[in-house]
N, C-alpha and C. Protein backbone atom coordinates (compact mmCIF):
# COMPACT_ATOMS: atom_id res chain seq x y z
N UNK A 1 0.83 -1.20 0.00
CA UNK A 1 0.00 0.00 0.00
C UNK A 1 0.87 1.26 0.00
N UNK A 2 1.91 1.02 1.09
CA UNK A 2 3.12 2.47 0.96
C UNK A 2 3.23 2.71 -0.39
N UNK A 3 3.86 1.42 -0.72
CA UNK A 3 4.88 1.89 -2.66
C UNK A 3 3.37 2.32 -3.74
N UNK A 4 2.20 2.30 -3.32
CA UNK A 4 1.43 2.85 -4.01
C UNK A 4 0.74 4.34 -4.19
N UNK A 5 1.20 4.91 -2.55
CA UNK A 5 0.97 6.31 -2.33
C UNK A 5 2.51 6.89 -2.71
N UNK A 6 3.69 6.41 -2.79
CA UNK A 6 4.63 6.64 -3.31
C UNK A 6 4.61 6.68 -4.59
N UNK A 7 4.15 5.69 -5.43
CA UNK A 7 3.98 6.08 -6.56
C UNK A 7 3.08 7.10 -7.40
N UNK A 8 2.04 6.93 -7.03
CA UNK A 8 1.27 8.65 -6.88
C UNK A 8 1.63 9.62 -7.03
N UNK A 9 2.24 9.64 -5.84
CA UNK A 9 2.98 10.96 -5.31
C UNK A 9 4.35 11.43 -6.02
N UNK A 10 4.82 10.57 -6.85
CA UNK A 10 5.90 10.94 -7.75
C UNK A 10 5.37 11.10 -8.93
N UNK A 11 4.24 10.45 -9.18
CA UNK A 11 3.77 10.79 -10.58
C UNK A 11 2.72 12.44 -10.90
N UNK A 12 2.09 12.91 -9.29
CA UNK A 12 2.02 13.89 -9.22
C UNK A 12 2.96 15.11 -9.34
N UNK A 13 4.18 14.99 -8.31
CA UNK A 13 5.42 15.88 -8.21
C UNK A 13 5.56 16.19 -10.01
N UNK A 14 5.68 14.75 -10.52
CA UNK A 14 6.40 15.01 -12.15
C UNK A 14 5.27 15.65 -13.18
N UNK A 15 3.95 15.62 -12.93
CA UNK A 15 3.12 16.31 -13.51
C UNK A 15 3.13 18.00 -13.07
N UNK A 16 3.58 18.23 -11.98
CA UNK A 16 3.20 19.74 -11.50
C UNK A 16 4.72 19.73 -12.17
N UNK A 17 6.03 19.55 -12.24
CA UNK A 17 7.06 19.74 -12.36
C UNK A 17 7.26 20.59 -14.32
N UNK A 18 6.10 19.11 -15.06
CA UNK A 18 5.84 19.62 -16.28
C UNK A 18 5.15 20.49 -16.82
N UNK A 19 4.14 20.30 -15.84
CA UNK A 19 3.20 21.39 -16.17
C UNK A 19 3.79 22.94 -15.71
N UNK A 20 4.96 23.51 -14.84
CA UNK A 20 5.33 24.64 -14.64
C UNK A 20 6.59 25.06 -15.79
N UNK A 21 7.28 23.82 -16.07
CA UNK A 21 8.22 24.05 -17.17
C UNK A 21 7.64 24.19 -18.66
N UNK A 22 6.58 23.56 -18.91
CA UNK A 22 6.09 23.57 -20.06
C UNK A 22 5.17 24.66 -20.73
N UNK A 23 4.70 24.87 -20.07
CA UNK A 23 3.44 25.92 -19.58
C UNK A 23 3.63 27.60 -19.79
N UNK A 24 3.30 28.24 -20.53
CA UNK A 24 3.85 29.61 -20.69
C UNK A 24 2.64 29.92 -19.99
N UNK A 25 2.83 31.41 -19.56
CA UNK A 25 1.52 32.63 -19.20
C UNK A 25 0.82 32.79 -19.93
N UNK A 26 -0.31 32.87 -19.64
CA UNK A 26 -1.49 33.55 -21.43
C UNK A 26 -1.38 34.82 -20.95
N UNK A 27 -1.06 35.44 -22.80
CA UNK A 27 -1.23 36.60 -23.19
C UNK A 27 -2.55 37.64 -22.54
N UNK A 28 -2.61 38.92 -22.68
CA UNK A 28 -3.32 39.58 -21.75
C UNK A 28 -4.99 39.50 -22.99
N UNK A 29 -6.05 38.85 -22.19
CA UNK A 29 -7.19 39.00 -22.93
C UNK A 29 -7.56 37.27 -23.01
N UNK A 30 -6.40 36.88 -22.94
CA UNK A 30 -7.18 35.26 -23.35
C UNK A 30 -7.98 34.46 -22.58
N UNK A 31 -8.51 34.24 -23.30
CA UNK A 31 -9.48 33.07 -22.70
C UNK A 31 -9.27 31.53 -21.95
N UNK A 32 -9.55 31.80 -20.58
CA UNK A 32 -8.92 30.25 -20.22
C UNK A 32 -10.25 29.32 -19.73
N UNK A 33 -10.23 28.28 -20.55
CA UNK A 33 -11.60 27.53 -20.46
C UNK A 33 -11.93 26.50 -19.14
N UNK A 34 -11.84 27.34 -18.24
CA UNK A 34 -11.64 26.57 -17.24
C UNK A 34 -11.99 27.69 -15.67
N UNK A 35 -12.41 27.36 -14.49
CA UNK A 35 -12.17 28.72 -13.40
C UNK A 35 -10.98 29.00 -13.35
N UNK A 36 -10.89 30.41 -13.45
CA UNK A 36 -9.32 31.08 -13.10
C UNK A 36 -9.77 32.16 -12.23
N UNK A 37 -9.00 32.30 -11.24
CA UNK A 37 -9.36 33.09 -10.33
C UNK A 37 -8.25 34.54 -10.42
N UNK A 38 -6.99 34.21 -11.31
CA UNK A 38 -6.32 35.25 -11.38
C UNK A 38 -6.61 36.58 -11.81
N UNK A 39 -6.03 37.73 -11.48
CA UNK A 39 -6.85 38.94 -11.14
C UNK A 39 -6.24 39.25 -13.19
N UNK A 40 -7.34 39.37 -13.85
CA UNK A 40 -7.58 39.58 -15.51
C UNK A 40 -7.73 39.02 -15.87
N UNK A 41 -7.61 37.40 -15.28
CA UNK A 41 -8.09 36.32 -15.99
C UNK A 41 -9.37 36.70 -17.08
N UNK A 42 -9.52 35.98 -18.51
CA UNK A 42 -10.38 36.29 -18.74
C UNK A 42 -11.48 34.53 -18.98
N UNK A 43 -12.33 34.96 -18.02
CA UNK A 43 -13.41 33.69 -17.73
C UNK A 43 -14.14 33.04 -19.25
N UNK A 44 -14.64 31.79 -19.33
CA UNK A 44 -16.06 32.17 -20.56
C UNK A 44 -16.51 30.25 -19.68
N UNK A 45 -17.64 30.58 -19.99
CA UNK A 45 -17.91 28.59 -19.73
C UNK A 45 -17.59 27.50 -20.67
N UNK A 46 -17.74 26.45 -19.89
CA UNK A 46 -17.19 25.23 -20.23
C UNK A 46 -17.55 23.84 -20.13
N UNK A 47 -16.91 22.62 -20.92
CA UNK A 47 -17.51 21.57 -20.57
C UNK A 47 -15.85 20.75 -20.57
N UNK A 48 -16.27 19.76 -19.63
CA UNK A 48 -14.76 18.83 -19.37
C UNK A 48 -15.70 17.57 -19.31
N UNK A 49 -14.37 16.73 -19.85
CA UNK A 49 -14.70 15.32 -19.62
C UNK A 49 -13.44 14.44 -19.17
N UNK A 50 -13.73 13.44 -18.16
CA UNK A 50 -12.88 13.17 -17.28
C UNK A 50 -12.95 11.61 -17.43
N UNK A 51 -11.69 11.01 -17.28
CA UNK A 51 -11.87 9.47 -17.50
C UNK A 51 -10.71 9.44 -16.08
N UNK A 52 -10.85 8.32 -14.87
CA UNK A 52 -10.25 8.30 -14.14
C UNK A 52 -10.62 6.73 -13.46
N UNK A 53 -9.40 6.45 -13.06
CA UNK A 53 -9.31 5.30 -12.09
C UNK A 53 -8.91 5.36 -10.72
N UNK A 54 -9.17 4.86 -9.71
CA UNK A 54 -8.69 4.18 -8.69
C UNK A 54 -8.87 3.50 -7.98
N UNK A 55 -9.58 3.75 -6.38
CA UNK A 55 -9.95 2.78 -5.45
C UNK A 55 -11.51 3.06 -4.80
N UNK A 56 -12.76 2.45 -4.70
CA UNK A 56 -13.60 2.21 -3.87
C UNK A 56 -13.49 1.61 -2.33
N UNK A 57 -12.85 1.65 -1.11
CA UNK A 57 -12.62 0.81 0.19
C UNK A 57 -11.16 0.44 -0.85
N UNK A 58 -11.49 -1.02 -0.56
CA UNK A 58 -9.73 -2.02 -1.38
C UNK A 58 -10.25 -2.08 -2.27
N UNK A 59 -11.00 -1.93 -3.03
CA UNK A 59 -11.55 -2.45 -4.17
C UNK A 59 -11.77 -1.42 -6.01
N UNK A 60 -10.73 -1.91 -6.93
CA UNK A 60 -10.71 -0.79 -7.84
C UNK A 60 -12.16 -0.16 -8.04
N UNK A 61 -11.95 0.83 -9.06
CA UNK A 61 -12.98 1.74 -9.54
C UNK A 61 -12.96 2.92 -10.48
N UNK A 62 -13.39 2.36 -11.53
CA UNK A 62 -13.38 2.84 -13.09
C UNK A 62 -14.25 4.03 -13.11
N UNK A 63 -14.22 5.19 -13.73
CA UNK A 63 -15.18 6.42 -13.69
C UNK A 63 -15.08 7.49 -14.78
N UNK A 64 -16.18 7.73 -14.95
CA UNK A 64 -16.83 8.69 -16.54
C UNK A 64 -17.06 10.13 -15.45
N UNK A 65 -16.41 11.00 -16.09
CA UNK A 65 -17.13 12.21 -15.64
C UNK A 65 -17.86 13.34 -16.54
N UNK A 66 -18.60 13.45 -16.85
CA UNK A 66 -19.48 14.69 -17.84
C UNK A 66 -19.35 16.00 -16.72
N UNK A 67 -18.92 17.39 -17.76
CA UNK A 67 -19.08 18.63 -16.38
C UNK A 67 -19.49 19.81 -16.97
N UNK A 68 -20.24 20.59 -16.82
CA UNK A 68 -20.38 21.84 -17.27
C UNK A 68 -19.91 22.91 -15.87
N UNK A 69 -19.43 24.07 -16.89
CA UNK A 69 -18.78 25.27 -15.71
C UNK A 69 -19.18 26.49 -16.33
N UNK A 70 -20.61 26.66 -15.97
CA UNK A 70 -21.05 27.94 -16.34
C UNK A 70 -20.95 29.84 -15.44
N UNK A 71 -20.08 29.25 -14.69
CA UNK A 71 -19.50 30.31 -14.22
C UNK A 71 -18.30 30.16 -13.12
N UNK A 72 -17.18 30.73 -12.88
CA UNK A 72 -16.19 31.14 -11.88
C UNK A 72 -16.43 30.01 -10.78
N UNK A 73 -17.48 30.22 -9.94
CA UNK A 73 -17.77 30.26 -8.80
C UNK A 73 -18.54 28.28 -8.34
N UNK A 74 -19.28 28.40 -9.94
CA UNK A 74 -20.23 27.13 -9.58
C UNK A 74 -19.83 25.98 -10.65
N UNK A 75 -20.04 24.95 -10.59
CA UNK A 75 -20.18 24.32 -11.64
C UNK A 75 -20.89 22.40 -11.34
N UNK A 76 -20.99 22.06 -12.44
CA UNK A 76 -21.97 20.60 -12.30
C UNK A 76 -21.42 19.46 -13.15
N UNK A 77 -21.74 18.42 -12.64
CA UNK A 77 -21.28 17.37 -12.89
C UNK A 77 -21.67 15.66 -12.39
N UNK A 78 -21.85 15.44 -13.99
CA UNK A 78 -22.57 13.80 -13.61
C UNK A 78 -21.57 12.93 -13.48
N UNK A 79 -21.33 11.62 -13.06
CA UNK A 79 -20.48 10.63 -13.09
C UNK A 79 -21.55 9.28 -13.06
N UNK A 80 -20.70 8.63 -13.70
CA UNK A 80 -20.87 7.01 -13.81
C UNK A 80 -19.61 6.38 -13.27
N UNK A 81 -19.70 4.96 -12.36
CA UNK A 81 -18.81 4.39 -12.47
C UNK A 81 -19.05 3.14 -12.39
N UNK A 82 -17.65 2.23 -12.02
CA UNK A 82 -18.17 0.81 -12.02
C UNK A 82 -16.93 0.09 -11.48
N UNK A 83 -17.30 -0.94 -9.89
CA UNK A 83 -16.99 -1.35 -8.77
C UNK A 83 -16.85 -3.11 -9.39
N UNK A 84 -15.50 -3.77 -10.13
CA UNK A 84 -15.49 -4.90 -10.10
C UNK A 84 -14.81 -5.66 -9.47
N UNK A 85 -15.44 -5.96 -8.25
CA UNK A 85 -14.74 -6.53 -7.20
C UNK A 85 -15.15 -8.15 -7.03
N UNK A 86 -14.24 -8.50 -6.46
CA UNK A 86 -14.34 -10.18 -6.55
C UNK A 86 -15.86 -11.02 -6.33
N UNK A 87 -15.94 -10.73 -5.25
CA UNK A 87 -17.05 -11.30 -5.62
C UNK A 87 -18.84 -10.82 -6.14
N UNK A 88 -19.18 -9.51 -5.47
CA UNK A 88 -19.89 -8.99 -5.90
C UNK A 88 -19.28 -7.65 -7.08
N UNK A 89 -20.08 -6.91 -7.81
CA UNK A 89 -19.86 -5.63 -8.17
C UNK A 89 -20.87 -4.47 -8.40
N UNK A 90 -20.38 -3.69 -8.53
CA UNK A 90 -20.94 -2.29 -8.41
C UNK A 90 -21.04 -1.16 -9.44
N UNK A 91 -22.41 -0.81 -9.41
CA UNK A 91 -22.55 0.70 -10.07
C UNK A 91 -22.61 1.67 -9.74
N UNK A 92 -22.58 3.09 -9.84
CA UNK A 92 -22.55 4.05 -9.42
C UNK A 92 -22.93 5.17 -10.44
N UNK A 93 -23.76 5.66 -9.72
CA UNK A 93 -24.53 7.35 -10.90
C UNK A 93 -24.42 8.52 -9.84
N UNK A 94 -24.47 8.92 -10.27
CA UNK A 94 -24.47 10.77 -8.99
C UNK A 94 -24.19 11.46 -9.99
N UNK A 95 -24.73 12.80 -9.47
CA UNK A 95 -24.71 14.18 -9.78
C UNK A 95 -24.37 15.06 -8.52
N UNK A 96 -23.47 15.98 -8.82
CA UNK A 96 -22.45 16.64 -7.75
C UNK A 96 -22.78 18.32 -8.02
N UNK A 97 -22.54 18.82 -7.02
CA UNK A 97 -21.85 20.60 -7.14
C UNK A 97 -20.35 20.72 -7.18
N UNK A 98 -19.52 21.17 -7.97
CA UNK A 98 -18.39 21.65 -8.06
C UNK A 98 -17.96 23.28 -7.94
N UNK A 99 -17.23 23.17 -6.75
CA UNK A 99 -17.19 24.90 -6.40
C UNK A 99 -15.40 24.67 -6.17
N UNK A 100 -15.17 25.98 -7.15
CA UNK A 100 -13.45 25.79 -7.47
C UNK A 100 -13.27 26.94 -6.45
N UNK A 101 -12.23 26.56 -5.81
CA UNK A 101 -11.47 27.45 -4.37
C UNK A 101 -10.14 27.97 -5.37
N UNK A 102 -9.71 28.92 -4.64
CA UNK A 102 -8.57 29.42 -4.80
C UNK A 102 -7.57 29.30 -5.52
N UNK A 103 -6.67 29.17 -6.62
CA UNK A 103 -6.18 28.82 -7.52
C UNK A 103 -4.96 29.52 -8.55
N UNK A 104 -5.19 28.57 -9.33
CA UNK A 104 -4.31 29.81 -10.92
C UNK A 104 -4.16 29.23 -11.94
N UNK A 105 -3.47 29.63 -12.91
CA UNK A 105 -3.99 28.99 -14.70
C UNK A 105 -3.62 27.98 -14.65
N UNK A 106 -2.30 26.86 -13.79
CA UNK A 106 -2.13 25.60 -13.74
C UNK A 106 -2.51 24.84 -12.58
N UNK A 107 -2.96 25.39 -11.71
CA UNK A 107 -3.26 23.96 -10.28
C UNK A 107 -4.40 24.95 -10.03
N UNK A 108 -5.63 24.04 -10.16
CA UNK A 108 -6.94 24.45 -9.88
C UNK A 108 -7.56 23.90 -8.86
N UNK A 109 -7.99 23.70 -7.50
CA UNK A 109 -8.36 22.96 -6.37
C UNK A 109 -9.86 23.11 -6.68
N UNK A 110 -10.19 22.01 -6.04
CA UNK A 110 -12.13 22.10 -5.92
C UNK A 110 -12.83 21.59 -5.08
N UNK A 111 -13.44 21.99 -4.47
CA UNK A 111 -14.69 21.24 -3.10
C UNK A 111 -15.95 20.06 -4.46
N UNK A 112 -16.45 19.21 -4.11
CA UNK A 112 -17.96 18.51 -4.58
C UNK A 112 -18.53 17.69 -3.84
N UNK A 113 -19.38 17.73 -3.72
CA UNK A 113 -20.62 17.30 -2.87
C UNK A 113 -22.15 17.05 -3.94
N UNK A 114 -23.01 15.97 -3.53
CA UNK A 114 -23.65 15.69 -4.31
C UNK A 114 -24.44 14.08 -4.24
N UNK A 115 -25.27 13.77 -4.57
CA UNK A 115 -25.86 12.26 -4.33
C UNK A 115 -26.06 11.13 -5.42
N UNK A 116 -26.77 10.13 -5.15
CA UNK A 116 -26.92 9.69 -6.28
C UNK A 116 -27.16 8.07 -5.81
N UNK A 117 -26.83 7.24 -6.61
CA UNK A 117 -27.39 5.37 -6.51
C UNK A 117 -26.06 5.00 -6.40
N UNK A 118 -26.22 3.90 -5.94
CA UNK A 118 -25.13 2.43 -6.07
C UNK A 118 -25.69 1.28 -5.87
N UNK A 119 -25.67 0.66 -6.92
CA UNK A 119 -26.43 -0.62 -7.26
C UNK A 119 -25.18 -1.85 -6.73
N UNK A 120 -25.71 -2.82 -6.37
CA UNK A 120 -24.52 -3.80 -5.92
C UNK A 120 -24.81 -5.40 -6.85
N UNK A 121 -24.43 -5.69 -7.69
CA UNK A 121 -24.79 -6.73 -8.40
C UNK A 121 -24.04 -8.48 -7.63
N UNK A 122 -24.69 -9.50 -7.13
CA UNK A 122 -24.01 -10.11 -6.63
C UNK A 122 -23.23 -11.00 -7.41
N UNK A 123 -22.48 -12.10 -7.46
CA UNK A 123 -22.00 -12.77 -8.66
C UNK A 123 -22.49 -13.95 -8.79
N UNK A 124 -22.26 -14.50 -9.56
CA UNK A 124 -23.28 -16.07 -10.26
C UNK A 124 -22.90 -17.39 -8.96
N UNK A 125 -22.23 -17.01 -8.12
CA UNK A 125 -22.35 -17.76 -6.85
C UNK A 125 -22.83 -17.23 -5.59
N UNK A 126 -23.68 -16.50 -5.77
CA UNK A 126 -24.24 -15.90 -4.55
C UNK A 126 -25.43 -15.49 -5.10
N UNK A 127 -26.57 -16.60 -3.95
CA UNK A 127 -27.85 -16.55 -4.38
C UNK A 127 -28.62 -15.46 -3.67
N UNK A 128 -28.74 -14.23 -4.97
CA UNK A 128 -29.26 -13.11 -3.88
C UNK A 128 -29.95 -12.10 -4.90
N UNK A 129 -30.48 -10.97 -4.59
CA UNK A 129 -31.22 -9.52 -5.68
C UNK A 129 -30.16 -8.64 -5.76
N UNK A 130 -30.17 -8.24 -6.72
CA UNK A 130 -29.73 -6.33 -6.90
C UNK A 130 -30.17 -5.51 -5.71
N UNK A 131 -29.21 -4.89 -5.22
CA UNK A 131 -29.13 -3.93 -3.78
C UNK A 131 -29.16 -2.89 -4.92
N UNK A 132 -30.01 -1.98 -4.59
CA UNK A 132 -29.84 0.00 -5.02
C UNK A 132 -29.99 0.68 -3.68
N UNK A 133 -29.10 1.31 -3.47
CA UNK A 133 -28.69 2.50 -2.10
C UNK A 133 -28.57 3.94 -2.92
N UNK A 134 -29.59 4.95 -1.84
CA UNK A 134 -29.02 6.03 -2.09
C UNK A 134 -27.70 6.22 -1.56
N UNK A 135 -26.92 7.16 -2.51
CA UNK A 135 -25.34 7.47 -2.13
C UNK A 135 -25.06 8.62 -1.58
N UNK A 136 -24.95 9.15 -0.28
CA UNK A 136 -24.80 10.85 -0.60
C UNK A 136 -22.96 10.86 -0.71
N UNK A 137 -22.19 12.08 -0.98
CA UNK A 137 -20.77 11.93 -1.36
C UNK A 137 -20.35 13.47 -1.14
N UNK A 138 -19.35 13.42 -0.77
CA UNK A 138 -18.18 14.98 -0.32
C UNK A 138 -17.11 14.82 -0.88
N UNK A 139 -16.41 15.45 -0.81
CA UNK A 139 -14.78 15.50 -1.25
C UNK A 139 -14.29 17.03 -1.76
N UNK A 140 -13.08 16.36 -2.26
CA UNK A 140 -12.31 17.60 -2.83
C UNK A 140 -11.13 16.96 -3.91
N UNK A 141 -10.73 17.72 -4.51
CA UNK A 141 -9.42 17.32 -5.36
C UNK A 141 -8.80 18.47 -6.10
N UNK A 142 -7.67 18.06 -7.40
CA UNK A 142 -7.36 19.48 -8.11
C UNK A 142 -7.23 19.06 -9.07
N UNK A 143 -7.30 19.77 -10.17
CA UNK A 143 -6.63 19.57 -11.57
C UNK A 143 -5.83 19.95 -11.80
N UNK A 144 -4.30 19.57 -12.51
CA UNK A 144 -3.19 19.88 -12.32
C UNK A 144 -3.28 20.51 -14.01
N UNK A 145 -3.12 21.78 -14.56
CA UNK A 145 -2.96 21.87 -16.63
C UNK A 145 -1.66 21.51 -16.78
N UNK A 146 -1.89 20.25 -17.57
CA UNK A 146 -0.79 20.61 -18.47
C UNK A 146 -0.90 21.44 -19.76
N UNK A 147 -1.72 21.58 -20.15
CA UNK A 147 -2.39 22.52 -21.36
C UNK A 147 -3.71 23.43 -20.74
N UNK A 148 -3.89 24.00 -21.25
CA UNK A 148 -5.65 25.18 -21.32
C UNK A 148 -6.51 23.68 -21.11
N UNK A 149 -6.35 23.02 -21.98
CA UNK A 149 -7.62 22.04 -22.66
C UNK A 149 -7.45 20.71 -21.92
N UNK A 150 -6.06 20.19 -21.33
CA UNK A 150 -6.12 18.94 -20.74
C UNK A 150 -5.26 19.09 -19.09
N UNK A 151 -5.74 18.50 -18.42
CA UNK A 151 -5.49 18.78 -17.15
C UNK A 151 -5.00 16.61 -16.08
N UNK A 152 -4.26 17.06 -15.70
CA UNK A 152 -4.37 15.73 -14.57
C UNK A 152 -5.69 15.66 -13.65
N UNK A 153 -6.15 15.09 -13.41
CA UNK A 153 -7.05 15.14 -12.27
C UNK A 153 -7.08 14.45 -11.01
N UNK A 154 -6.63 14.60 -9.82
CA UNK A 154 -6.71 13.99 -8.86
C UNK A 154 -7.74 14.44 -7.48
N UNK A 155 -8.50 13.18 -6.78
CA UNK A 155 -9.36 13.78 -5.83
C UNK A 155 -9.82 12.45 -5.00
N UNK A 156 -10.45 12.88 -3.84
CA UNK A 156 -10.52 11.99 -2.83
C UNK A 156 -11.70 12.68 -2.67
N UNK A 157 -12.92 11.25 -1.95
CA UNK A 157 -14.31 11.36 -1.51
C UNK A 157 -14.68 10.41 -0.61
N UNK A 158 -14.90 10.75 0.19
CA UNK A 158 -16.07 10.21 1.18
C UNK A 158 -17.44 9.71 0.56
N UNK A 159 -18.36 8.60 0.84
CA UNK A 159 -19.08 8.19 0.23
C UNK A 159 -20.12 7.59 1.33
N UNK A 160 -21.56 7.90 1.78
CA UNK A 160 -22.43 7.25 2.52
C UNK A 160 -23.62 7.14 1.60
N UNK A 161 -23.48 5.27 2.42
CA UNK A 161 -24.55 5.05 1.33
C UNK A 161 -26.04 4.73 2.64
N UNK A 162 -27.06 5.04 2.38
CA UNK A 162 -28.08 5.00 3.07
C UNK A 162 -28.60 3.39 3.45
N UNK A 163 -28.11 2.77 4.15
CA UNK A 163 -28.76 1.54 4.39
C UNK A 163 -30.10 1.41 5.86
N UNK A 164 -30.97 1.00 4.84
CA UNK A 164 -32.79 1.25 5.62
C UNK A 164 -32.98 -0.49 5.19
N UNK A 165 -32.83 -0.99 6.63
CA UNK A 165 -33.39 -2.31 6.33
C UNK A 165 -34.38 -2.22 7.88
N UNK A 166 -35.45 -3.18 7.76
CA UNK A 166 -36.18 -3.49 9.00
C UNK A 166 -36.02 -3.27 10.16
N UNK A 167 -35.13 -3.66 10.70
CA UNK A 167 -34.45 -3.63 11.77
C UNK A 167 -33.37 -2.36 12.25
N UNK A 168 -32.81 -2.01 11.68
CA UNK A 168 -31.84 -0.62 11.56
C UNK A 168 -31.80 -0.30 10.14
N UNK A 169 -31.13 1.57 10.64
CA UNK A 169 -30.92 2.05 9.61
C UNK A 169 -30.01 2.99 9.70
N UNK A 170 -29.05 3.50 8.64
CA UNK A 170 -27.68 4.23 9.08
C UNK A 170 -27.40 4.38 7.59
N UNK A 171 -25.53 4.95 7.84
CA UNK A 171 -25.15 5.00 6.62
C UNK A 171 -23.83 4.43 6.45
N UNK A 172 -23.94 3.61 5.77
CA UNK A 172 -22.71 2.39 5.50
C UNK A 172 -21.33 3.70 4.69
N UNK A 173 -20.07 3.57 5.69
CA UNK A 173 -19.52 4.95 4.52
C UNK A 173 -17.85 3.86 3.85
N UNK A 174 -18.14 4.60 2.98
CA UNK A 174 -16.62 4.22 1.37
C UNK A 174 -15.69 5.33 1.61
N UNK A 175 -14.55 5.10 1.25
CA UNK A 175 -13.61 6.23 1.34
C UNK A 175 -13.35 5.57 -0.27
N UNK A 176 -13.04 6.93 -1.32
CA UNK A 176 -13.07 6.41 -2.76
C UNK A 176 -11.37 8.04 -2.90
N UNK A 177 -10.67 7.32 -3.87
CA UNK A 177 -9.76 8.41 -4.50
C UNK A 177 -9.45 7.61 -6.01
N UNK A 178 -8.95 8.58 -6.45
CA UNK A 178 -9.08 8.91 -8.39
C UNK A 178 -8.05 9.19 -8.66
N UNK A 179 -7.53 9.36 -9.73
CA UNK A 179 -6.46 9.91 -10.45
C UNK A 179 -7.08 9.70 -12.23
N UNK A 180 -7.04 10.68 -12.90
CA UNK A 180 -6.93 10.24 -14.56
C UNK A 180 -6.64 11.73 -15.36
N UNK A 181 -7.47 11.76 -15.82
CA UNK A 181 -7.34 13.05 -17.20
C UNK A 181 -8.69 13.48 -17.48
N UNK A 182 -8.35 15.14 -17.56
CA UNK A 182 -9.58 15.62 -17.89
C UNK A 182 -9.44 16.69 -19.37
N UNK A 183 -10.31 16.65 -19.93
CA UNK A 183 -10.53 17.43 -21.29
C UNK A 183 -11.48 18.38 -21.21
N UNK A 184 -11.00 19.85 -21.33
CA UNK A 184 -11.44 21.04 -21.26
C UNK A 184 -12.03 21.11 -22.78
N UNK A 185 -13.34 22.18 -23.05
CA UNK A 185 -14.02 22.56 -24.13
C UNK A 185 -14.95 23.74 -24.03
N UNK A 186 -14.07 25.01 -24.32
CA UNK A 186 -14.80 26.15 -24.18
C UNK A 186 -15.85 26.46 -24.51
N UNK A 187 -16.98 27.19 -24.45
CA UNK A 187 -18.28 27.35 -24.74
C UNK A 187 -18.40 28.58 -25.38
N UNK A 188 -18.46 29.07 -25.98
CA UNK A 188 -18.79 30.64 -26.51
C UNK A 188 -17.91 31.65 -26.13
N UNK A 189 -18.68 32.53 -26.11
CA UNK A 189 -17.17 34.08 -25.54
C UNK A 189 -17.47 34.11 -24.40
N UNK A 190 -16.58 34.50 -22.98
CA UNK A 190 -16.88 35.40 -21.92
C UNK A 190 -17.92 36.88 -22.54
N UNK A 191 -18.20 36.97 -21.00
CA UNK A 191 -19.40 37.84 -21.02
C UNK A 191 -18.90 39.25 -19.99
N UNK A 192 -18.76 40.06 -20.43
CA UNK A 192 -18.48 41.37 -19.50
C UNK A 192 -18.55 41.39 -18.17
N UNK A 193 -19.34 40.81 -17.52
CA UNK A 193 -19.58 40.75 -16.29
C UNK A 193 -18.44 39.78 -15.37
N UNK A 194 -18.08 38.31 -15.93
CA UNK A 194 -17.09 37.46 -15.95
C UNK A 194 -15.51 37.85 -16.53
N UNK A 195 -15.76 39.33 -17.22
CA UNK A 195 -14.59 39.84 -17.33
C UNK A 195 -14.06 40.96 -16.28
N UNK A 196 -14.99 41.35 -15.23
CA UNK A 196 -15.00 42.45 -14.54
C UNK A 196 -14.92 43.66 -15.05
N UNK A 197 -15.90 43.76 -16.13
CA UNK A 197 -16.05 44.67 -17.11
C UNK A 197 -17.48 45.25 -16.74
N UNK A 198 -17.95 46.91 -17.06
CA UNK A 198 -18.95 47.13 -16.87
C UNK A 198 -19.85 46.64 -18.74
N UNK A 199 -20.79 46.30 -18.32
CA UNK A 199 -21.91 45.88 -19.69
C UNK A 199 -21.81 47.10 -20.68
């Protein structure tokens, strides 16, 4: 488990390492398709798509992210994933809030929070039904640019899933973290207001 947060963690270091050597300043006026909080940044909205792997508890976990970022401050985002673990496996749908904290044109941090299903499928030796749980979910992570348009993505979440059976009821909780790549896609022009411009 060490040599695996070690490895991470070097493959992060070498992404921020490239992304500051590689990486020029944008020119004054440009458009960065993504939240930038730097003071002229110039804002416009956006859509990213995110393909990422890692861990559910011990157990891997494959994940689709769809996102729109229609302003600075807010933004949204669906995910799919999928839990193939030995003996049973798992689905996962949610829809999240994404609110980007503090930042700059290459390391972007973000809070999300948000709910959704997890279906538990059992396997062809275990005589049993499809479990669906509501999911509620928190976290945080960052996107590291290596470009305007493609970014690293790394993030960690907390995960409670609502278990209501007869007898008790509570919330069963997952600790889940990610790592993959995300693809930026600007939307139209910024708008005066997102430029700190009067109309």
């Amino acid at each position: 488990m060490r040599s695996r947060w070690v490895a991470a963690g070097s493959v992060v270091l070498g992404c921020c390492w490239a992304s500051l050597v590689q990486a020029q300043d944008a020119p004054t006026g440009a458009v960065i398709p993504a939240p930038d909080v730097a003071a002229g940044a110039v804002f416009t909205p956006s859509l990213h798509f995110s393909v990422t792997a890692g861990q559910l508890g011990a157990e891997p976990l494959y994940s689709l992210h769809l996102g729109y970022q229609p302003s600075r401050r807010l933004g949204f985002e669906a995910t799919i994933a999928h839990n193939p673990s030995s003996g049973t496996h798992a689905a996962l749908h949610h829809i999240g809030a994404v609110v980007p904290v503090l930042g700059n044109r290459h390391l972007r941090p973000f809070l999300v929070a948000g709910l959704g299903t997890i279906q538990v499928f059992p396997g062809t030796s275990i005589n049993a039904e499809t479990v669906t749980k509501l999911v509620l979910h928190a976290g945080g992570g960052a996107q590291i640019h290596l470009r305007d348009d493609i970014a690293l993505r790394l993030e960690a979440r907390t995960l409670g899933a609502v278990d209501q059976q007869d007898d008790h009821s509570g919330l069963l909780g997952y600790t889940q973290w990610s790592a993959g790549l995300a693809f930026h896609r600007p939307l139209g022009a910024s708008s005066a207001s997102d430029r700190g411009e009067e109309p």
